[in-house]
C-alpha atoms as a PDB file:
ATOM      1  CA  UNK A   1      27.353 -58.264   3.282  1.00  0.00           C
ATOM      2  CA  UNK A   2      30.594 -58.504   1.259  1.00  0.00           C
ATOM      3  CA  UNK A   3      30.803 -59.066  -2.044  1.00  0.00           C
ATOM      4  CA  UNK A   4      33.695 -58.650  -3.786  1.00  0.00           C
ATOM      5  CA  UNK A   5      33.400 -59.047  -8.155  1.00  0.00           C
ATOM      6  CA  UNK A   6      35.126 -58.405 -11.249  1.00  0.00           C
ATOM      7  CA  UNK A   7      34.442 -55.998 -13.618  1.00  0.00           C
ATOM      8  CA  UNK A   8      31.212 -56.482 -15.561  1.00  0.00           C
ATOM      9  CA  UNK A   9      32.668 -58.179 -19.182  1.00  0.00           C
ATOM     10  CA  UNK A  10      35.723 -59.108 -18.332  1.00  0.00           C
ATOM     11  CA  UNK A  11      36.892 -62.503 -18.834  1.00  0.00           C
ATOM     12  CA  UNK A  12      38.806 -63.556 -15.336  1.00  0.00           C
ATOM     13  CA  UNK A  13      39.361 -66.938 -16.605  1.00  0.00           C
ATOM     14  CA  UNK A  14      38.014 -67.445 -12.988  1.00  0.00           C
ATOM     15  CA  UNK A  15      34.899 -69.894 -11.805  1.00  0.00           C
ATOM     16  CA  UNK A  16      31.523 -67.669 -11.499  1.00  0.00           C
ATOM     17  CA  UNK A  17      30.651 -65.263  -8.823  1.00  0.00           C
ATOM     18  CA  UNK A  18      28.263 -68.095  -8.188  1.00  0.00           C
ATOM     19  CA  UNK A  19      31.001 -70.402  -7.592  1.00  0.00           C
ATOM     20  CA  UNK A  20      33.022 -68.326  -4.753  1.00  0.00           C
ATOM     21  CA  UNK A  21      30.127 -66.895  -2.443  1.00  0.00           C
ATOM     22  CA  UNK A  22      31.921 -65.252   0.107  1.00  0.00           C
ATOM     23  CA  UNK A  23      35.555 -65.250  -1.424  1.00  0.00           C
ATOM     24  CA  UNK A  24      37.276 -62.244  -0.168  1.00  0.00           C
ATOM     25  CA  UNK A  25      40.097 -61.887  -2.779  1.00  0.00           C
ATOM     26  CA  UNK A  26      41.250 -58.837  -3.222  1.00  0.00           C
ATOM     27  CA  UNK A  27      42.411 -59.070  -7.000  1.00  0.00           C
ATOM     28  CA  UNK A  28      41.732 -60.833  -9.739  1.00  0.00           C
ATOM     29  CA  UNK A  29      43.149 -60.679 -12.850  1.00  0.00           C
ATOM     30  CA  UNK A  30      42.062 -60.145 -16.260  1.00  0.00           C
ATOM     31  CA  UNK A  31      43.007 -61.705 -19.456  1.00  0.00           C
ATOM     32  CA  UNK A  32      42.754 -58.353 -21.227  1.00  0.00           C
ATOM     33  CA  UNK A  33      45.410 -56.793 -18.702  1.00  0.00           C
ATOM     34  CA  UNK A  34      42.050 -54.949 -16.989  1.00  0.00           C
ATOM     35  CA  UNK A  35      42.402 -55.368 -13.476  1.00  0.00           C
ATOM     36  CA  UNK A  36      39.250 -55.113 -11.196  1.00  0.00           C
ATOM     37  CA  UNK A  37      38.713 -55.731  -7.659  1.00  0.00           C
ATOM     38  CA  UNK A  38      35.003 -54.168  -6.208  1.00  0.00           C
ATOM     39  CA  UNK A  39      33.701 -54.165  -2.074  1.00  0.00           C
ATOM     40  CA  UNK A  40      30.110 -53.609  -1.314  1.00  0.00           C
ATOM     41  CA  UNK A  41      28.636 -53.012   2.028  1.00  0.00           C
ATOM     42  CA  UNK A  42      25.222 -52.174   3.666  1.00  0.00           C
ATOM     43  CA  UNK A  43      25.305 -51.254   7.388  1.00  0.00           C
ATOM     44  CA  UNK A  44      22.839 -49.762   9.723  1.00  0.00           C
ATOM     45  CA  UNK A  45      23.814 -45.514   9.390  1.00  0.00           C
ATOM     46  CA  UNK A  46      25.034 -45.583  13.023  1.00  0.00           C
ATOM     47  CA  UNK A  47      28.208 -44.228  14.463  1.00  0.00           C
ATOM     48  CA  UNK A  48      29.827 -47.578  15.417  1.00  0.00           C
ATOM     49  CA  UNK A  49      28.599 -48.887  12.448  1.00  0.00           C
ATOM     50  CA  UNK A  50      30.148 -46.500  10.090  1.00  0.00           C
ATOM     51  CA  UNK A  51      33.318 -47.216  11.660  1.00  0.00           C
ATOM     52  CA  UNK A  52      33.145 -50.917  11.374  1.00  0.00           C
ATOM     53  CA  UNK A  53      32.967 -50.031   7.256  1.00  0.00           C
ATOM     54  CA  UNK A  54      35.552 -47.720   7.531  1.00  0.00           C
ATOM     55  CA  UNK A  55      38.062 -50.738   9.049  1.00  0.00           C
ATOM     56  CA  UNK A  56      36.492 -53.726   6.388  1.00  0.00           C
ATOM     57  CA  UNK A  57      37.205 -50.381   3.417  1.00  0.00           C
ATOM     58  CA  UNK A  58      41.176 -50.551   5.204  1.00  0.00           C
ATOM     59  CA  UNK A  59      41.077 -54.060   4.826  1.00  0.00           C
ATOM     60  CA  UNK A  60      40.265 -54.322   1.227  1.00  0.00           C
ATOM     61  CA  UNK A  61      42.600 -51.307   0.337  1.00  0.00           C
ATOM     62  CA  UNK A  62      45.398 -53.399   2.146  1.00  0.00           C
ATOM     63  CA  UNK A  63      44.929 -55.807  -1.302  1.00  0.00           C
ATOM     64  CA  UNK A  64      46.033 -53.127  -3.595  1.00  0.00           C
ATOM     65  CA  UNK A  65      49.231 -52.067  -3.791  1.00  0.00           C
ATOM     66  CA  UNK A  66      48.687 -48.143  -2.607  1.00  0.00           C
ATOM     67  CA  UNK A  67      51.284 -46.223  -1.260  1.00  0.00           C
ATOM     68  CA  UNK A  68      50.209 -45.008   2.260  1.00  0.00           C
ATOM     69  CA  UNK A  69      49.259 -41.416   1.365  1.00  0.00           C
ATOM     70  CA  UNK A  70      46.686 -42.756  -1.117  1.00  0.00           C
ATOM     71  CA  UNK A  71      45.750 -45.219   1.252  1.00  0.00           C
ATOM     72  CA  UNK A  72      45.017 -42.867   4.657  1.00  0.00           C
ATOM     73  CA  UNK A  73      43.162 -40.046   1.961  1.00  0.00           C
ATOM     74  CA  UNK A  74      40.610 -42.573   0.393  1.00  0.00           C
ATOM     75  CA  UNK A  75      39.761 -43.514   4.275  1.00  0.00           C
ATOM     76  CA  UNK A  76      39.734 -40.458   5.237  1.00  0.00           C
ATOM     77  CA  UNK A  77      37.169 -38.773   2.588  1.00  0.00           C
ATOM     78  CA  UNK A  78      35.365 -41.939   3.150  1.00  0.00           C
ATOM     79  CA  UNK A  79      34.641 -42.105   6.871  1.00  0.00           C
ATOM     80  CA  UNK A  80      33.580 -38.361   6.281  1.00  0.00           C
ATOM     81  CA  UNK A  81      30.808 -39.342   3.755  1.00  0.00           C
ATOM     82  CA  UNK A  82      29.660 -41.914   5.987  1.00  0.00           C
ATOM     83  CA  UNK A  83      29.725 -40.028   9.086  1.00  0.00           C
ATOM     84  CA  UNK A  84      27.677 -37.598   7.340  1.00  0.00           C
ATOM     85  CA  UNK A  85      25.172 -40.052   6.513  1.00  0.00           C
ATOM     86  CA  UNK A  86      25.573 -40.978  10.209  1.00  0.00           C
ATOM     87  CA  UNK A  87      24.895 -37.047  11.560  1.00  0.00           C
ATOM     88  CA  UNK A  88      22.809 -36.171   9.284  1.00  0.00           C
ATOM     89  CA  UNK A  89      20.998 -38.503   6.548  1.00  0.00           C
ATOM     90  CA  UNK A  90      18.183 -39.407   8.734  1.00  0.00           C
ATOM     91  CA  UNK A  91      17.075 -37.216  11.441  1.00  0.00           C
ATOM     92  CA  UNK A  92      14.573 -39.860  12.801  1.00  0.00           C
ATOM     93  CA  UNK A  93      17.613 -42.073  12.956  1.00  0.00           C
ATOM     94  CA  UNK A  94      16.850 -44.837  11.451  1.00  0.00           C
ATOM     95  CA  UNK A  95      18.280 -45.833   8.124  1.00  0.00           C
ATOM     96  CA  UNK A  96      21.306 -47.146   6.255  1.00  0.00           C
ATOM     97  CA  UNK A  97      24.505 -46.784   4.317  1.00  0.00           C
ATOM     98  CA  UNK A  98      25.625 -48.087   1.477  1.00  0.00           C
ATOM     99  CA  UNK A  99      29.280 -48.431   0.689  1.00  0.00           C
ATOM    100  CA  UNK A 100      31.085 -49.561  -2.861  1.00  0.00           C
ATOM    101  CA  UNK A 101      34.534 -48.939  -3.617  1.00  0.00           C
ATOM    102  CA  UNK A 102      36.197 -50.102  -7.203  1.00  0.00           C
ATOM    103  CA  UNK A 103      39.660 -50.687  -8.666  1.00  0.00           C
ATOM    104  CA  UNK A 104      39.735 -50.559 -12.529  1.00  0.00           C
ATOM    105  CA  UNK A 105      43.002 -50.091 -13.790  1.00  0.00           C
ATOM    106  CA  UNK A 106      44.938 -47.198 -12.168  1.00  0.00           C
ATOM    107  CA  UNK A 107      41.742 -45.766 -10.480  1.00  0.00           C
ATOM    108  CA  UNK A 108      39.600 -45.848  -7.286  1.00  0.00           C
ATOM    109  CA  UNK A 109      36.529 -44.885  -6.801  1.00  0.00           C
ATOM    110  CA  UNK A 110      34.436 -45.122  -3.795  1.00  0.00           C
ATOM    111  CA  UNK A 111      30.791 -44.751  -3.448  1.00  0.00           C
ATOM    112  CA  UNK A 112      28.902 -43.947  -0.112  1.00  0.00           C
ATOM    113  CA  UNK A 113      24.755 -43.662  -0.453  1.00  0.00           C
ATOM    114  CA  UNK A 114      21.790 -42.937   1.806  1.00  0.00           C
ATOM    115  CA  UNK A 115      18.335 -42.904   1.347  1.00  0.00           C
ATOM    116  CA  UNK A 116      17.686 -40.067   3.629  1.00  0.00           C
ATOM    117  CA  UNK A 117      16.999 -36.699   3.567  1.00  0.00           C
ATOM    118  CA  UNK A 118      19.454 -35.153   1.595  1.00  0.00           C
ATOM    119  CA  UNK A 119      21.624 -32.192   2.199  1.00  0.00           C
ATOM    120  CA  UNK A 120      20.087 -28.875   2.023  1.00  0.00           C
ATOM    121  CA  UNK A 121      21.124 -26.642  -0.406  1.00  0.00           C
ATOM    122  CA  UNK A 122      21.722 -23.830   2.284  1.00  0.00           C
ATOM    123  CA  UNK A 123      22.107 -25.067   6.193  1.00  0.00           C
ATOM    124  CA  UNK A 124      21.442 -22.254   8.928  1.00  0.00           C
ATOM    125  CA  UNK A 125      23.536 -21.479  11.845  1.00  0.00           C
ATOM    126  CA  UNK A 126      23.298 -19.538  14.400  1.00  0.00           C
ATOM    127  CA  UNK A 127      26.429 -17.036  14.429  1.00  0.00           C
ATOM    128  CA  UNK A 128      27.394 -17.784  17.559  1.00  0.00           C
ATOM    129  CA  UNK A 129      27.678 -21.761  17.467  1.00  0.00           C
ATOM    130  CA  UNK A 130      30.767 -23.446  17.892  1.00  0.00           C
ATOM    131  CA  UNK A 131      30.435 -26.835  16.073  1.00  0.00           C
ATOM    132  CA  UNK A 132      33.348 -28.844  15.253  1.00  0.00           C
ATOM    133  CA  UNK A 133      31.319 -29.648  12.296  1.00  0.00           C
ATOM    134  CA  UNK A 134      30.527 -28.081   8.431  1.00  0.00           C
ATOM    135  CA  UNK A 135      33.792 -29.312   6.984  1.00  0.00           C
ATOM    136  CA  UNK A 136      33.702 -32.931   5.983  1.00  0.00           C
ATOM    137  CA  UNK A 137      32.650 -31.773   2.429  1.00  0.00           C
ATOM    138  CA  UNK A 138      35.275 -29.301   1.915  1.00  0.00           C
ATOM    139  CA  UNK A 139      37.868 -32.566   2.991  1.00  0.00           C
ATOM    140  CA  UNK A 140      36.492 -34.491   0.664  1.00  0.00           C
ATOM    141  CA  UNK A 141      37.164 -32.348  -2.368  1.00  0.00           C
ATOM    142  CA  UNK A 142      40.654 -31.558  -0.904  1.00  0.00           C
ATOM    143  CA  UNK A 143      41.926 -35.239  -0.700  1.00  0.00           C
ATOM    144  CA  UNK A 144      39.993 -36.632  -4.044  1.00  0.00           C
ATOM    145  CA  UNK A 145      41.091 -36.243  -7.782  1.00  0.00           C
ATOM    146  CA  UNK A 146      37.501 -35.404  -8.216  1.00  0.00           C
ATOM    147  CA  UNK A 147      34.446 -35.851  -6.260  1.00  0.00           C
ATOM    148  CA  UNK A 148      30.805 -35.302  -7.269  1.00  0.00           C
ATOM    149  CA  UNK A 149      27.543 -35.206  -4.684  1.00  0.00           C
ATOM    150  CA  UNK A 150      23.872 -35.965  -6.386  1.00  0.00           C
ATOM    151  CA  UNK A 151      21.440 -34.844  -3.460  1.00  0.00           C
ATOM    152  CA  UNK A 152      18.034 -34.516  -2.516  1.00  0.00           C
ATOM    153  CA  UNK A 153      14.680 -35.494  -1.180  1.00  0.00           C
ATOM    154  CA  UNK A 154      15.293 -39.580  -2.576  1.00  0.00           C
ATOM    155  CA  UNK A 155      19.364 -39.507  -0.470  1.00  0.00           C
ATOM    156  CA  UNK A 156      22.790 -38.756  -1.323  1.00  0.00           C
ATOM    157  CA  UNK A 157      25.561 -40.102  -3.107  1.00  0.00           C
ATOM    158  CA  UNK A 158      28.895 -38.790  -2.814  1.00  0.00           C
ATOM    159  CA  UNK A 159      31.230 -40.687  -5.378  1.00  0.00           C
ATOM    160  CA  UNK A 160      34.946 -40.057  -4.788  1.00  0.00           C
ATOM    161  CA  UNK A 161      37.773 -40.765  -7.451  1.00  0.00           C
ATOM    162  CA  UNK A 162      41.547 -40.682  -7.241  1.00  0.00           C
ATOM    163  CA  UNK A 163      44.050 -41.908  -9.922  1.00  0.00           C
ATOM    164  CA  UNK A 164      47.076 -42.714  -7.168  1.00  0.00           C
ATOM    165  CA  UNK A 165      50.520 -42.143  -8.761  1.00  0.00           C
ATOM    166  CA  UNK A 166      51.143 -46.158  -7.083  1.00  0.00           C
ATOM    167  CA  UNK A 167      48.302 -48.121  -9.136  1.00  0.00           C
ATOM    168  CA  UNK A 168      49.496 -46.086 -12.399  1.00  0.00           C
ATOM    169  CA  UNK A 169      53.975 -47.738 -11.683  1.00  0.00           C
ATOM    170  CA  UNK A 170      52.207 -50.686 -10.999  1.00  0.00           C
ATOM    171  CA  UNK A 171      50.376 -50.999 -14.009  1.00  0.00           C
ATOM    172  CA  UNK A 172      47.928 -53.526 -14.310  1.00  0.00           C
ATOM    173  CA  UNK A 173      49.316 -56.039 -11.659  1.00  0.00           C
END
């Protein structure tokens, strides 16, 4: 699933939603100089899987004009949310992932959501194991403008913003 749609209000002096089913624009643009530009995905929370969302996210970034700094950080934090959900979001693995991502005026935001089990407010481990893992979190603050996690027994949803310093020159384009 793909859907890409305009901010909710804003006149695109554009046909309905209704009338491009399965348009993969990238922009559109507003009469009101508000520019917004949205990608939705659902995917089966699988490794492979959470890559192929990671490379249709790349694509739709590609639309916008990012500089690539901006560009390789918003993949970056993202593939770590959903590899999370991947690892960790449902232990009897099966579930899914949910993906949105939003351009409104100078700002990103990306959404990734599960419906599993949520992240535990402390995690044991044993002293002496060597994971390569624990640190996806930790990225994901580092390379957002702000990030905010809402957790527990119903999922997670880790929503990611950044402001790059390339959407705010370009104004709204």
């Amino acid at each position: 699933m793909y859907r890409h749609t305009p901010e909710t209000g804003v006149d695109t002096d554009e046909s309905t939603d209704a009338d491009q089913a399965g348009t993969t624009v990238p922009e559109r643009r507003a009469s009101a100089a508000v520019v917004a530009s949205s990608f939705e995905e659902l995917a089966p929370a699988l490794p492979n899987e959470m890559a192929d969302l990671r490379r249709k996210l790349i694509r739709w970034l590609g639309g916008l004009p990012l500089d690539p700094g901006s560009t390789h950080d918003i993949t970056l934090a993202t593939y770590e949310a959903l590899a999370n959900v991947a690892a960790h979001a449902y232990p009897d693995g099966h579930g899914w992932a949910r993906l949105e991502a939003e351009r409104t005026g100078d700002t990103v935001t990306v959404t990734v959501t599960d419906t599993g089990c949520g992240i535990a407010s402390t995690r044991p481990r044993p002293a002496a194991l060597r994971t390569s893992g624990g640190r996806g979190l930790l990225l994901i603050d580092q390379v957002t403008d702000q990030s905010d996690i809402d957790s527990g027994s119903h999922g997670t949803t880790v929503r990611m913003t950044w402001r790059p310093v390339s959407l705010r020159d370009a104004g709204a384009v």
